[in-house]
Protein backbone atom coordinates (compact mmCIF):
# COMPACT_ATOMS: atom_id res chain seq x y z
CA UNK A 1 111.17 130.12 97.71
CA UNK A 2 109.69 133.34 97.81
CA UNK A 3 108.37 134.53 101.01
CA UNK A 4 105.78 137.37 100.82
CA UNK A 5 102.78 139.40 102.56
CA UNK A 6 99.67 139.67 100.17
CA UNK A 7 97.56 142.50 102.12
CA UNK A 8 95.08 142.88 99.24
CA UNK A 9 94.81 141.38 96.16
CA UNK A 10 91.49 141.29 93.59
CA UNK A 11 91.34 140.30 90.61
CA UNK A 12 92.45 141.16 87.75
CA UNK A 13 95.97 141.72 90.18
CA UNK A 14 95.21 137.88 91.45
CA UNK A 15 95.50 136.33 88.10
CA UNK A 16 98.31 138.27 86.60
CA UNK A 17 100.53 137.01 89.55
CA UNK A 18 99.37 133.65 89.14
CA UNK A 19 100.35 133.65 85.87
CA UNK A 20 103.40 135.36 86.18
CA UNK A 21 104.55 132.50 88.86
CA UNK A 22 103.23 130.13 86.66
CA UNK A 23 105.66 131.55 83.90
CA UNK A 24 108.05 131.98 85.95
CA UNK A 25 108.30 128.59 87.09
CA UNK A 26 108.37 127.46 83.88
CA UNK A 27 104.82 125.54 84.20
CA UNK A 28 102.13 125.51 81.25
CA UNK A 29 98.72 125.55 82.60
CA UNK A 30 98.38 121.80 81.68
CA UNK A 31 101.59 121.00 84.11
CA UNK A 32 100.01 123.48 87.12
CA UNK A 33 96.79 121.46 86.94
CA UNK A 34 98.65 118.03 87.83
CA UNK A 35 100.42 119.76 90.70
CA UNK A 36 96.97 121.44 91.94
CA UNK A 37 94.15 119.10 91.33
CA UNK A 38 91.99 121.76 89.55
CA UNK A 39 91.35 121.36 85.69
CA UNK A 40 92.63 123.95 82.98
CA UNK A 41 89.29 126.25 82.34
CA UNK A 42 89.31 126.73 85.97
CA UNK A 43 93.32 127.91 86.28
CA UNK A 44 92.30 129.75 82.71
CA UNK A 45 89.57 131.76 83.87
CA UNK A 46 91.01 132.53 87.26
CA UNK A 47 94.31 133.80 84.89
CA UNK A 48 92.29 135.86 82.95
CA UNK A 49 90.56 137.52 86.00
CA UNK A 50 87.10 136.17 85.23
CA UNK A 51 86.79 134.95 88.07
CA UNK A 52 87.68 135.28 91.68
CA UNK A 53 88.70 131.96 93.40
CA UNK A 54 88.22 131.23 97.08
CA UNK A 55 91.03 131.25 99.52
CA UNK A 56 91.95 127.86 99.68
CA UNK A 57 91.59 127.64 95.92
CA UNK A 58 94.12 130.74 95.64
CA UNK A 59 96.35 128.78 98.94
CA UNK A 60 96.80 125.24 96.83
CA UNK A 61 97.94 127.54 93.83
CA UNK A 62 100.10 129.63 95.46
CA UNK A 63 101.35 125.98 97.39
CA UNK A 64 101.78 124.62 94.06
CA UNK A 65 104.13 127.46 93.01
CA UNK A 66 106.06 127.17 95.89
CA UNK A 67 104.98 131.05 96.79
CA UNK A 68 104.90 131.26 100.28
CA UNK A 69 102.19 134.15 101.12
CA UNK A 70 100.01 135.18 104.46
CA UNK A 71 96.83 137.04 103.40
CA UNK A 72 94.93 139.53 105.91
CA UNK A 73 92.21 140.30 103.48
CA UNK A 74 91.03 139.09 100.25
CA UNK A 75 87.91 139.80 98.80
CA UNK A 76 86.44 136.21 98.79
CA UNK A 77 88.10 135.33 102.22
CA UNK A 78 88.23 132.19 104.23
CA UNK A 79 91.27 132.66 105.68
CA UNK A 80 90.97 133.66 109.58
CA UNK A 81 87.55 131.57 109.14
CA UNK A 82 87.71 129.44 111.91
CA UNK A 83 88.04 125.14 111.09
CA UNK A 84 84.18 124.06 110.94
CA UNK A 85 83.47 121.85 113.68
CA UNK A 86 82.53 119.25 112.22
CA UNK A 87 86.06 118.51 110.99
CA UNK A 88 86.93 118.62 114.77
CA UNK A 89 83.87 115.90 115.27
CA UNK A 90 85.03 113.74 112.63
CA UNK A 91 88.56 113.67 114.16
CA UNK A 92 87.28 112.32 116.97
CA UNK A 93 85.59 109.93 115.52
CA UNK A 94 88.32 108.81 113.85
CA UNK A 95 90.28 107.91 116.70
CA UNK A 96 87.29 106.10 118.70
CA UNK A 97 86.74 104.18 115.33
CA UNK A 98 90.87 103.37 115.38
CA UNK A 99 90.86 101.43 118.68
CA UNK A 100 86.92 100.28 118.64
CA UNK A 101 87.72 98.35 115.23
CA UNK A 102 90.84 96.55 116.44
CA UNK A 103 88.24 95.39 119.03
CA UNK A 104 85.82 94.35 116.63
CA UNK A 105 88.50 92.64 114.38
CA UNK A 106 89.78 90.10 117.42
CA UNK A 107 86.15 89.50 118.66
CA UNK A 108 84.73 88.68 114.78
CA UNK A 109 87.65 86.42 114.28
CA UNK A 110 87.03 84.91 117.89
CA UNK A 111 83.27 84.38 115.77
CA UNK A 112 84.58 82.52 113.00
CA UNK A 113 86.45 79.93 115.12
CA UNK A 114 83.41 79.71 116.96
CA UNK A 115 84.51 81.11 120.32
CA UNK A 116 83.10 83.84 121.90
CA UNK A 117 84.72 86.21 124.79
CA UNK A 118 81.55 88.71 124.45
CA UNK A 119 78.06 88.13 124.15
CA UNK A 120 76.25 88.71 120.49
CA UNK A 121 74.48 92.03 122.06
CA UNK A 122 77.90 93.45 123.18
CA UNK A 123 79.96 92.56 119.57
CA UNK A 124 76.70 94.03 118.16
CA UNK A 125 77.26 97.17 120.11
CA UNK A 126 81.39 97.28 119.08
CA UNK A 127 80.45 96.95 115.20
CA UNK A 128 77.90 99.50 115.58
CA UNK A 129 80.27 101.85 117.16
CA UNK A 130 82.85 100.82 114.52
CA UNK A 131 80.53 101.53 111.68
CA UNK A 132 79.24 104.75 112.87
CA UNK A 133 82.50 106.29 114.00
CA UNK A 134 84.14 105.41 110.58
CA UNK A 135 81.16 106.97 108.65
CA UNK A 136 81.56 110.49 110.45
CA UNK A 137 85.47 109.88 110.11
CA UNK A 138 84.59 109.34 105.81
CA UNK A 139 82.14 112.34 106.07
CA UNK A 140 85.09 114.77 107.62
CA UNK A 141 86.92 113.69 104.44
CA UNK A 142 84.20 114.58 102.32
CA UNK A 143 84.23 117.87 104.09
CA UNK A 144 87.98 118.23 103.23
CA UNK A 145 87.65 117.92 99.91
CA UNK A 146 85.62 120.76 99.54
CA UNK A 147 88.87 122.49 100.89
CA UNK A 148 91.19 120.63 99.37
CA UNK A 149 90.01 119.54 95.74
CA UNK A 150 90.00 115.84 94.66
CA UNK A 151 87.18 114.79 92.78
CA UNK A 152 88.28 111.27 91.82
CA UNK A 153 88.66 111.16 96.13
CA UNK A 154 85.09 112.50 96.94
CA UNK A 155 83.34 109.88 94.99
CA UNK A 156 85.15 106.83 96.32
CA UNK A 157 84.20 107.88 99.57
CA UNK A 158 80.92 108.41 99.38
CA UNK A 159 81.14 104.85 97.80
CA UNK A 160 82.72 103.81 100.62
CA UNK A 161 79.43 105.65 103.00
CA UNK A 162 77.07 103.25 100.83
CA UNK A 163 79.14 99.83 101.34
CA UNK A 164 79.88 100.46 105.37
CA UNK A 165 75.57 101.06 105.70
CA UNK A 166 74.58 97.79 103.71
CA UNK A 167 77.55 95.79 105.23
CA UNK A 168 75.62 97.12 108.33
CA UNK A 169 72.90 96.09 108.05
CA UNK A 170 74.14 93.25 107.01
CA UNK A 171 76.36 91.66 109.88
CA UNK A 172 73.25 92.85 112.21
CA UNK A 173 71.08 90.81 110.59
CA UNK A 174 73.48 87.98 110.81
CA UNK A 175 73.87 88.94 114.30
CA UNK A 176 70.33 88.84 115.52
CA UNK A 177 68.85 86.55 113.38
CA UNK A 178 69.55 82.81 112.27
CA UNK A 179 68.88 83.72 108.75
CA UNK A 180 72.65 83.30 107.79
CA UNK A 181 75.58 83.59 110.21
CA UNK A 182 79.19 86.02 109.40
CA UNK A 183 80.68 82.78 107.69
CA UNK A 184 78.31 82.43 105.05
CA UNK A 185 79.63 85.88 103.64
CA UNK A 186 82.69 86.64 105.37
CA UNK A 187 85.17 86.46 102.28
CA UNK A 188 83.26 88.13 100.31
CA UNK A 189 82.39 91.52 102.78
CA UNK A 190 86.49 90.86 102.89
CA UNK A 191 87.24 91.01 99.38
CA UNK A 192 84.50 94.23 98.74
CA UNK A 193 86.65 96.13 101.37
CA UNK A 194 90.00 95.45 99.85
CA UNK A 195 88.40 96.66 96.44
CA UNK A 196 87.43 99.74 98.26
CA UNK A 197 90.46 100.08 100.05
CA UNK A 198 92.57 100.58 96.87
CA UNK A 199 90.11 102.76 95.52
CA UNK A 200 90.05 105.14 98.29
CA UNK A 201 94.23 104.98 98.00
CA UNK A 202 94.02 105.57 94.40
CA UNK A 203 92.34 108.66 95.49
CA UNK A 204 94.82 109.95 97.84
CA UNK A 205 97.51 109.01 95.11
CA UNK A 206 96.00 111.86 93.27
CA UNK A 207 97.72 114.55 96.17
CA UNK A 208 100.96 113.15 94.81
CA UNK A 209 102.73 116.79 94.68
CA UNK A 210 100.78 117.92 98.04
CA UNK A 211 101.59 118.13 101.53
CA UNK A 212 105.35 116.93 100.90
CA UNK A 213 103.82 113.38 99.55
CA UNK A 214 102.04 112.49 102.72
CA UNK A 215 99.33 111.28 100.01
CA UNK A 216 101.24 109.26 98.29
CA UNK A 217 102.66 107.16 100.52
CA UNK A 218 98.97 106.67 102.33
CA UNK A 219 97.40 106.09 98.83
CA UNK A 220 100.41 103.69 98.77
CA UNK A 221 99.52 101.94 102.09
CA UNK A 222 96.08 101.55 101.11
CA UNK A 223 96.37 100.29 98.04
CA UNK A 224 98.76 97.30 99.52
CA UNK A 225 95.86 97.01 102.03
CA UNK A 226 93.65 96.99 99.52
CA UNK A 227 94.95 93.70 97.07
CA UNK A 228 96.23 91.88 100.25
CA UNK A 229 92.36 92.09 101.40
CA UNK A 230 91.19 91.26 97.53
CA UNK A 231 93.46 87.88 97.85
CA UNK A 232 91.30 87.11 101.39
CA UNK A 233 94.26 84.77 102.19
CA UNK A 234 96.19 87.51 103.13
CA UNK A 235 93.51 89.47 105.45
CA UNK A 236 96.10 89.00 108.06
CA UNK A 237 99.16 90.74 106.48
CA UNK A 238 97.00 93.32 105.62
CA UNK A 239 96.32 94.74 109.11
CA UNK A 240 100.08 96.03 109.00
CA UNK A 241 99.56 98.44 106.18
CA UNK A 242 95.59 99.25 107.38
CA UNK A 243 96.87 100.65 110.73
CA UNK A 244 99.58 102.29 109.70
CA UNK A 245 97.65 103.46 106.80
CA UNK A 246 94.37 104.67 109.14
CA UNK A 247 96.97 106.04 111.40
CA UNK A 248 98.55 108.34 108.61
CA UNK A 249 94.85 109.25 107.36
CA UNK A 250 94.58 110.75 111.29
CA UNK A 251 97.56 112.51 110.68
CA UNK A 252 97.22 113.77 107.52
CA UNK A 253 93.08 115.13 108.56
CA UNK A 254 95.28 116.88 111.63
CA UNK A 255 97.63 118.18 109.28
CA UNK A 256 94.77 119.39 107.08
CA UNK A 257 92.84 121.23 109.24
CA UNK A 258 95.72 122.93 110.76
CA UNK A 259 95.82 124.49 107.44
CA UNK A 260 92.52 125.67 106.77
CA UNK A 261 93.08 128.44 108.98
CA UNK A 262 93.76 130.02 112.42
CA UNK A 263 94.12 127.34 115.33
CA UNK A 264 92.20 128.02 117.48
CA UNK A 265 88.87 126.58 118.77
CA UNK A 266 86.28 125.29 116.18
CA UNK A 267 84.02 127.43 114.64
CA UNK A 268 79.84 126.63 113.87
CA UNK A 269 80.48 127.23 110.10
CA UNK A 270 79.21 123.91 109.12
């Protein structure tokens, strides 16, 4: 693996050295794609010196080539930019949502067998928390995608937003009002998760040949979550892959971030 110190490079230098890599590797443009999560015009145009990529664009190429590099300046920089803070916020989030929903898992089972350890105010107070914390935890990943590219990724999670706000509003309306009660829909709010579940792991799948296959083996882990939830029968079995799979999503956001650039205290760059 090459190791080297990039002081300044513009296009059409950029380009050329992608391509000779690329070459040099033995890659087609089609095979770099797959290994890079960008599409062929994009890699063809940057080749050609059309057009000037953005840092991490030019870091997930370079990663892709195996071509270790530092940068201190590039035209269209990011690198030195400091992590935006809202990836910092949604990490933090994350972990609040981690133990608050193990909470709200045991109490809404406690619901279903009809026994109650907390009031309906108090479980109403745990789902919200759940809810909210995993929406900002889904919205950091949206914001990580602009970093790290994954299209078929961005939209299941923003599918994912839209089904945690109606199942919202949902079990709070069940909550507070004697309209219908969490049994009367239980299995099916189950079985929409588990859908969405291996749809979210399909889209970490797709970072198969990034970060040493850390997305793989989530997308894997989610996926398993995902059917086990579909089947409702096994809810239960499924909570071993969901933590371990929510607890590798942490990891893999910490991971990420590191490698957006310096690490050091978060920046206002939202």
């Amino acid at each position: 693996m090459i190791n080297q110190k990039l002081f300044i490079m513009k296009q059409p230098e950029l380009g050329k050295k992608i391509s000779e890599l690329r070459k040099a590797k033995g890659l087609t443009q089609e095979e770099l794609v797959e290994k890079c999560n960008l599409n062929v015009r994009t890699i063809q145009r940057i080749e050609a010196g059309e057009v000037t990529p953005r840092t991490f664009t030019i870091k997930a190429l370079f990663e892709a080539l195996e071509y270790r590099w530092e940068s201190q300046q590039l035209e269209d920089s990011s690198i030195g930019q400091k992590v935006p803070a809202y990836l910092y916020v949604a990490l933090g989030a994350a972990v609040v949502y981690f133990f608050l929903s193990i909470f709200e898992i045991v109490i809404e089972t406690e619901y279903l067998e009809g026994e109650t350890s907390v009031g309906t105010a108090a479980f109403g107070w745990i789902k919200s928390g759940s809810y909210i914390f995993y929406v900002i935890f889904l919205l950091g990943w949206v914001k990580l995608t602009d970093f790290y590219p994954n299209g078929i990724l961005k939209i299941v999670l923003w599918i994912m937003i839209g089904a945690n706000v109606i199942w919202y509003a949902v079990d709070m309306f069940a909550l507070f009002t004697d309209a219908f009660s969490l049994e009367d829909y239980y299995l099916v709010k189950v079985s929409s998760f588990g859908f969405m579940y291996a749809s979210l792991g399909l889209g970490f799948v797709s970072y198969k040949n990034q970060f040493s296959g850390i997305g793989m083996i989530l997308g894997i882990l989610l996926i398993i979550t995902g059917i086990l939830l579909i089947t409702a029968v096994g809810a239960l079995l499924a909570l071993i892959p969901w933590t371990l799979g929510e607890m590798m999503q942490i990891a893999l956001m910490i991971y990420l971030i590191q490698k957006i650039g310096r690490r050091d205290s978060p920046g206002f760059n939202i």
